[in-house]
C-alpha atoms as a PDB file:
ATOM      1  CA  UNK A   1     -30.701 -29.749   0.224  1.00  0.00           C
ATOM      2  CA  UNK A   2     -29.975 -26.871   2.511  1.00  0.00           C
ATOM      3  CA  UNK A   3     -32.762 -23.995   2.986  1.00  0.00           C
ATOM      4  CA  UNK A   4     -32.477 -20.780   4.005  1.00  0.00           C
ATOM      5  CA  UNK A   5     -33.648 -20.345   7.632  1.00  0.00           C
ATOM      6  CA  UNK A   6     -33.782 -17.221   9.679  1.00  0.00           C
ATOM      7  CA  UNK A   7     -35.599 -15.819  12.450  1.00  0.00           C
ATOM      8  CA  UNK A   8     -38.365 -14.472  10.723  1.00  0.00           C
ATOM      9  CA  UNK A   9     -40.434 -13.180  13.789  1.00  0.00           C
ATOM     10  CA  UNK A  10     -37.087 -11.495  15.460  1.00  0.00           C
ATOM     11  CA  UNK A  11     -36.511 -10.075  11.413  1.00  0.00           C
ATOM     12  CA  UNK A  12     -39.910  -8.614  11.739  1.00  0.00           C
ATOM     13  CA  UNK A  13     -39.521  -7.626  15.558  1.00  0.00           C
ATOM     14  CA  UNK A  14     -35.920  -5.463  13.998  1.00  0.00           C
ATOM     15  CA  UNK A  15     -37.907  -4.396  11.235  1.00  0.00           C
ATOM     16  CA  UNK A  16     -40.619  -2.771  13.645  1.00  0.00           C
ATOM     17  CA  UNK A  17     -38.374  -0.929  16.042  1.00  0.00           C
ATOM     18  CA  UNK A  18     -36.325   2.268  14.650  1.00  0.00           C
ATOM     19  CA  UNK A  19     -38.383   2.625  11.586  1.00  0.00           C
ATOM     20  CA  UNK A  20     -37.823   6.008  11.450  1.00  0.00           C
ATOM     21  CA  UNK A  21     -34.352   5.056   9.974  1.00  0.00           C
ATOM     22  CA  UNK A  22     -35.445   3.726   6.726  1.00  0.00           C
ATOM     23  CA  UNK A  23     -33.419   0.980   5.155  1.00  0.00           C
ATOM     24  CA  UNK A  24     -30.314   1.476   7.716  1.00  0.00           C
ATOM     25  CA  UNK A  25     -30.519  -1.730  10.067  1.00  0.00           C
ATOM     26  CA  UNK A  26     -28.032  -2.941  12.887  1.00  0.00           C
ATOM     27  CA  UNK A  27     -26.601  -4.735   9.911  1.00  0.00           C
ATOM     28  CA  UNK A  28     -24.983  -1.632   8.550  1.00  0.00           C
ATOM     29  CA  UNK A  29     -21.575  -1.792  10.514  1.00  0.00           C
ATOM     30  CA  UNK A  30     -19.016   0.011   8.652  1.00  0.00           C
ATOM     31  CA  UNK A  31     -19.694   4.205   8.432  1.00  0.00           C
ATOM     32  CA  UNK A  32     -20.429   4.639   4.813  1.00  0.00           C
ATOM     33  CA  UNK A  33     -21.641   8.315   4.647  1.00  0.00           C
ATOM     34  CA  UNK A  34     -17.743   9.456   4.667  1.00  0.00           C
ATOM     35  CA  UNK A  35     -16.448   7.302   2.290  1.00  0.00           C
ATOM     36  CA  UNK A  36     -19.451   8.219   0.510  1.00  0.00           C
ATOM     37  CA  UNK A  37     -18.860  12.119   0.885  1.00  0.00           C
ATOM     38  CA  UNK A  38     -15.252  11.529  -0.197  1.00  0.00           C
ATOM     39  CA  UNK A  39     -16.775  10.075  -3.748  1.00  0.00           C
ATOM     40  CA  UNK A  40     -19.366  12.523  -4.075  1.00  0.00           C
ATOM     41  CA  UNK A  41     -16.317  14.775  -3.435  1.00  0.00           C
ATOM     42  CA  UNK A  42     -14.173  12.768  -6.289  1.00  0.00           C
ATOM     43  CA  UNK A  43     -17.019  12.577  -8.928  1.00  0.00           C
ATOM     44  CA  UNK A  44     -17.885  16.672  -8.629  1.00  0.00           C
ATOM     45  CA  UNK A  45     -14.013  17.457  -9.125  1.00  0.00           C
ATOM     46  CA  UNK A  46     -14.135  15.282 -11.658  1.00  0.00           C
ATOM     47  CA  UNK A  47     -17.266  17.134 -13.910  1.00  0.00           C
ATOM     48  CA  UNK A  48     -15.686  20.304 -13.148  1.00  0.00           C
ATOM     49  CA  UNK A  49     -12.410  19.466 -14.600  1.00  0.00           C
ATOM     50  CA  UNK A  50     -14.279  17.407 -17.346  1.00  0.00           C
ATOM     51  CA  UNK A  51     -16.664  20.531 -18.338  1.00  0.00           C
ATOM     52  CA  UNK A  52     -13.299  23.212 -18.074  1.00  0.00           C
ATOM     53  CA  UNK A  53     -11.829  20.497 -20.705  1.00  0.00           C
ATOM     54  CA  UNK A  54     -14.861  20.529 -22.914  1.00  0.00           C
ATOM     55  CA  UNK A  55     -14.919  24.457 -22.958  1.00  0.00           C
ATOM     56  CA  UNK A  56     -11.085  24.978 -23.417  1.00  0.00           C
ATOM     57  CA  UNK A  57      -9.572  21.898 -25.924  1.00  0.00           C
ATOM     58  CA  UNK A  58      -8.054  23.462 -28.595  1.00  0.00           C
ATOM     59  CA  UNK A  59      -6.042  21.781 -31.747  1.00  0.00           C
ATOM     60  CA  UNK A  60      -6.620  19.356 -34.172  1.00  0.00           C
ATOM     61  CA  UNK A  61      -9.700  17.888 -34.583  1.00  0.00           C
ATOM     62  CA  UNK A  62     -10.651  18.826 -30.935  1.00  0.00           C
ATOM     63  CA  UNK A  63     -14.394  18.186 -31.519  1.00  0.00           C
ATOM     64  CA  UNK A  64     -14.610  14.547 -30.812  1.00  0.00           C
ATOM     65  CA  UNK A  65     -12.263  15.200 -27.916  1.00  0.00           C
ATOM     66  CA  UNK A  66     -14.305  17.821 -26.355  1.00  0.00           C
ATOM     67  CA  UNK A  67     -17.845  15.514 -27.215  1.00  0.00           C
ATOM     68  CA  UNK A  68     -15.827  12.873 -25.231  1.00  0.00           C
ATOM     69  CA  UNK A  69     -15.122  15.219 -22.606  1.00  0.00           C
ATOM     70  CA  UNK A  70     -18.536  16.282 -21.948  1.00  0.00           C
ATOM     71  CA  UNK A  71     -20.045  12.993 -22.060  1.00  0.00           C
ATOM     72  CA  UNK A  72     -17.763  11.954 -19.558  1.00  0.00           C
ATOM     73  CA  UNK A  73     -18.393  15.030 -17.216  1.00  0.00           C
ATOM     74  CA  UNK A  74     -22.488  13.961 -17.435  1.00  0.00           C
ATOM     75  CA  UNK A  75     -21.672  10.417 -16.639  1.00  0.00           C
ATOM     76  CA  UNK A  76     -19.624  12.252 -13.838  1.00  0.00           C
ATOM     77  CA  UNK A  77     -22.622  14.162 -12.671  1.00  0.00           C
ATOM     78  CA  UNK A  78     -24.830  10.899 -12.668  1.00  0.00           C
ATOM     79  CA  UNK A  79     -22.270   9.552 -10.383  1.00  0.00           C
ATOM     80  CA  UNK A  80     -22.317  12.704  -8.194  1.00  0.00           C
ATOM     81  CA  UNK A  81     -26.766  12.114  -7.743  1.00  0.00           C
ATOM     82  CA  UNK A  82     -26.399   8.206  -7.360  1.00  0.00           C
ATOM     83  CA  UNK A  83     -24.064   8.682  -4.325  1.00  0.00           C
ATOM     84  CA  UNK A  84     -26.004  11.641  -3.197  1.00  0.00           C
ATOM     85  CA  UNK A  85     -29.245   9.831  -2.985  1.00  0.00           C
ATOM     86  CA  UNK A  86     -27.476   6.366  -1.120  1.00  0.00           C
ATOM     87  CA  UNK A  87     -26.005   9.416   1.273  1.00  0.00           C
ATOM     88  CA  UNK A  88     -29.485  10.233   2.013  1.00  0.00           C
ATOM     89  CA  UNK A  89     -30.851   6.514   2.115  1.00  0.00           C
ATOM     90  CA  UNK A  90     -28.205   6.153   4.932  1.00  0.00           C
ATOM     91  CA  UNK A  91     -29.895   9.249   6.925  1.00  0.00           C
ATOM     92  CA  UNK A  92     -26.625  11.287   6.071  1.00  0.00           C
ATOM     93  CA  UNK A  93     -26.549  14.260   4.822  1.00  0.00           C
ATOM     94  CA  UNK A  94     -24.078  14.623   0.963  1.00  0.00           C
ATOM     95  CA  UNK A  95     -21.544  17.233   1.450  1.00  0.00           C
ATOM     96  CA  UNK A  96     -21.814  19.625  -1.796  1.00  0.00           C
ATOM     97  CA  UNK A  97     -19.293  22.190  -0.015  1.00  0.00           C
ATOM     98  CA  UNK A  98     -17.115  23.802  -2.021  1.00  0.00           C
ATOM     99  CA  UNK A  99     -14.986  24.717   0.887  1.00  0.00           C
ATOM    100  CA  UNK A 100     -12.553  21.150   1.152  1.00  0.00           C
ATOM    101  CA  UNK A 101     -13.966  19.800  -2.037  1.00  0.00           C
ATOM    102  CA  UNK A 102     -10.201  19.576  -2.846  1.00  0.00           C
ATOM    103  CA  UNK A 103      -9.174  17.718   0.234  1.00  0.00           C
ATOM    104  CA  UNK A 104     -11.994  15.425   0.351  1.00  0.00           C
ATOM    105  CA  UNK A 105     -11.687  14.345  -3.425  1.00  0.00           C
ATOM    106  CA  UNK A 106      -9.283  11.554  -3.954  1.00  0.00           C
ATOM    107  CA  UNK A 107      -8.082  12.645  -7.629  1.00  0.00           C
ATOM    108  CA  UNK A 108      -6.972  15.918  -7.808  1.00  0.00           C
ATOM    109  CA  UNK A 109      -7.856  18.962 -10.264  1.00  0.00           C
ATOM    110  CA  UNK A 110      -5.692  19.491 -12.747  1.00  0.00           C
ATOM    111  CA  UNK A 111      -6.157  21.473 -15.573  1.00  0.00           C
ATOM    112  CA  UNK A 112      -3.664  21.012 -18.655  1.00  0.00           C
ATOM    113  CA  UNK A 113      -2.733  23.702 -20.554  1.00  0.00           C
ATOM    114  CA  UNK A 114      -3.400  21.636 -23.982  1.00  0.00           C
ATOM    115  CA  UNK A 115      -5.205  19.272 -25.323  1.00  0.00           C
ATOM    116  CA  UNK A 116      -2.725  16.244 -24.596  1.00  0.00           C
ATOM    117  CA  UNK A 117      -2.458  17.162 -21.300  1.00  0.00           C
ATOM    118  CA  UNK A 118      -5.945  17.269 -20.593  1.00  0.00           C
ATOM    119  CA  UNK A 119      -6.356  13.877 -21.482  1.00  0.00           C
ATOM    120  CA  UNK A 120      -3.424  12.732 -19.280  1.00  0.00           C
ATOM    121  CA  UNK A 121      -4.702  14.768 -16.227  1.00  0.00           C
ATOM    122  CA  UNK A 122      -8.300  12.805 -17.204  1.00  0.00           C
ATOM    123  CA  UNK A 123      -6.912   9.646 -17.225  1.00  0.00           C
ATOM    124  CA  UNK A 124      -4.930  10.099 -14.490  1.00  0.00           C
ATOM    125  CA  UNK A 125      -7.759  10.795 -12.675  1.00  0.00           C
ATOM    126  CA  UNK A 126      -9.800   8.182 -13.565  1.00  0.00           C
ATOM    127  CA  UNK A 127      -7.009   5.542 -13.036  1.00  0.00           C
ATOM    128  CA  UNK A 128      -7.075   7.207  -9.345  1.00  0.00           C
ATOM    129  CA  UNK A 129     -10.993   6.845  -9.276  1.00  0.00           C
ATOM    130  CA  UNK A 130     -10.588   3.136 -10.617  1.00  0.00           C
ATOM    131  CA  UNK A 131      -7.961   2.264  -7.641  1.00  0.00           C
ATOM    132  CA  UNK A 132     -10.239   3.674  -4.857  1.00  0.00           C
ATOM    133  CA  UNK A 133     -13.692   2.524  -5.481  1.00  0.00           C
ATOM    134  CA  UNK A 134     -11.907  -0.991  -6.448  1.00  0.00           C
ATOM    135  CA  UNK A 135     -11.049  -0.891  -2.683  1.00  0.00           C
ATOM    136  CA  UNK A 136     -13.735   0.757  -1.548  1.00  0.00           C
ATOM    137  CA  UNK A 137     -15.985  -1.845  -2.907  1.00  0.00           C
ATOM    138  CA  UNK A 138     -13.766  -4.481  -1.466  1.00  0.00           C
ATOM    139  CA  UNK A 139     -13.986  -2.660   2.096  1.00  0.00           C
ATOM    140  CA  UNK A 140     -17.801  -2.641   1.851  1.00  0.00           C
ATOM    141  CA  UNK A 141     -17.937  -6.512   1.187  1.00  0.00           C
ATOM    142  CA  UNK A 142     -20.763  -8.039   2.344  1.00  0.00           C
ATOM    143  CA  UNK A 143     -21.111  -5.147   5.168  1.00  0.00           C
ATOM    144  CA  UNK A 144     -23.582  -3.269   2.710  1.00  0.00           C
ATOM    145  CA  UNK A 145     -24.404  -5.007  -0.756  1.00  0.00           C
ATOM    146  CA  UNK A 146     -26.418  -2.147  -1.961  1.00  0.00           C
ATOM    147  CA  UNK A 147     -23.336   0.338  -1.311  1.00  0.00           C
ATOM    148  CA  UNK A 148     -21.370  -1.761  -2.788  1.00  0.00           C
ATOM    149  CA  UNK A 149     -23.103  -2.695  -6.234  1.00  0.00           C
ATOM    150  CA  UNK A 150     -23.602   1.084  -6.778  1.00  0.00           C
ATOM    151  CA  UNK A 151     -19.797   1.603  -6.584  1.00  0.00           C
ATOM    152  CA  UNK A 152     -18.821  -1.378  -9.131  1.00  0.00           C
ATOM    153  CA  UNK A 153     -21.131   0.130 -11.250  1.00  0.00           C
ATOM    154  CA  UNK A 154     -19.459   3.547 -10.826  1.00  0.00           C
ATOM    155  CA  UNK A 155     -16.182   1.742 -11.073  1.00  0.00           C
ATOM    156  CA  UNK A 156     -17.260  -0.101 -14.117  1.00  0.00           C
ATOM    157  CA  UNK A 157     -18.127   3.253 -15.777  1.00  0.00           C
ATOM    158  CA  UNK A 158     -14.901   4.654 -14.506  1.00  0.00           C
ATOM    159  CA  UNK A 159     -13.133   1.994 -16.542  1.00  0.00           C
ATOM    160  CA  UNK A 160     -14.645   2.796 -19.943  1.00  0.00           C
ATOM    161  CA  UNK A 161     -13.769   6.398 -19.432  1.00  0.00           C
ATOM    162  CA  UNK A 162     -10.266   5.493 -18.773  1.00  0.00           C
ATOM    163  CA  UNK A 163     -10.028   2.933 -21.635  1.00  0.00           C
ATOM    164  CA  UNK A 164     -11.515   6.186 -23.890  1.00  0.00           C
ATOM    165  CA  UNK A 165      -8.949   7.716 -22.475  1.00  0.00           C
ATOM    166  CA  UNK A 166      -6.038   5.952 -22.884  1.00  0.00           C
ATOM    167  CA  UNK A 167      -7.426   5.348 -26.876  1.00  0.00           C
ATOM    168  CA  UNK A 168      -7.640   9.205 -27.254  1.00  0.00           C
ATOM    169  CA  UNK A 169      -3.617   9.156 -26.085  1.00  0.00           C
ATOM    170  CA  UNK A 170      -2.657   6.502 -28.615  1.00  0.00           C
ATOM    171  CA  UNK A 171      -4.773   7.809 -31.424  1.00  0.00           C
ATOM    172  CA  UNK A 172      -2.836  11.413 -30.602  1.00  0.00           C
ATOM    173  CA  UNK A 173       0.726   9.895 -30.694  1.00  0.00           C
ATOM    174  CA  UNK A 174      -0.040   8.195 -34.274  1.00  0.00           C
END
């Protein structure tokens, strides 16, 4: 049977030196806090367009739309503090901005003038979200397990809201 061997006094030796750094060790090769800043970015376009969809759907039987939509702009904001606090675990610094919040967000904000096209602008966006942190999660690898497990659980959540999604769509056209 194979154990697991490592260095354990050079570990502790690492561990020792730059502890002013926190959890970031040589391991951490890739530079995460942009990526990261460009999520943070995606998930606080995506409450705000989220919360303008809760306050302005309109038609039939818009309530369970609009309880959809601002459940999904909460899970958005959870997103938004989860990346925010790994930002700050990796001695960055989360970018909040408003200035370039558009250019740094990978979906885009699009309003919809009714209640249909809300939904398709959502689930366009979350199909967008879905693609990215599918690859961002397969950049990260092994580089940074913690990064990466927080963004397939973002990306997991991102799934549901599209599959909501796309249900709302079909339930619409019926």
């Amino acid at each position: 049977m194979d154990h697991f061997v490592s260095d354990l006094k050079q570990i502790r030796e690492r561990a020792r030196s730059h502890m002013e750094t926190g959890a970031v060790t040589e391991s951490y090769k890739a530079d995460r806090v942009e990526v990261l800043n460009e999520v943070l970015a995606t998930e606080t376009v995506c409450v705000l367009r989220y919360k303008r969809h809760f306050f302005m759907a309109r038609g039939i039987d818009p309530e369970s739309v609009k309880a959809e939509f601002l459940q999904h702009a909460n899970d958005e904001q959870q997103h938004c503090d989860r990346i925010a606090g790994r930002i700050i675990q990796l001695n960055g610094a989360p970018n909040f901005n408003p200035q370039g919040l558009s250019s740094r967000s990978h979906s885009k904000y699009q309003e919809g003038s009714n209640l249909i096209e809300m939904i398709k602008e959502d689930l366009v966006a979350e199909r967008v979200a879905v693609q990215s942190y599918a690859e961002i999660a397969h950049w990260l690898a092994e580089n940074d397990p913690t990064t990466r497990r927080l963004i397939e659980k973002i990306l997991k959540m991102e799934e549901e809201h599209a599959d909501d999604l796309a249900n709302m769509l079909t339930k619409a056209a019926s």
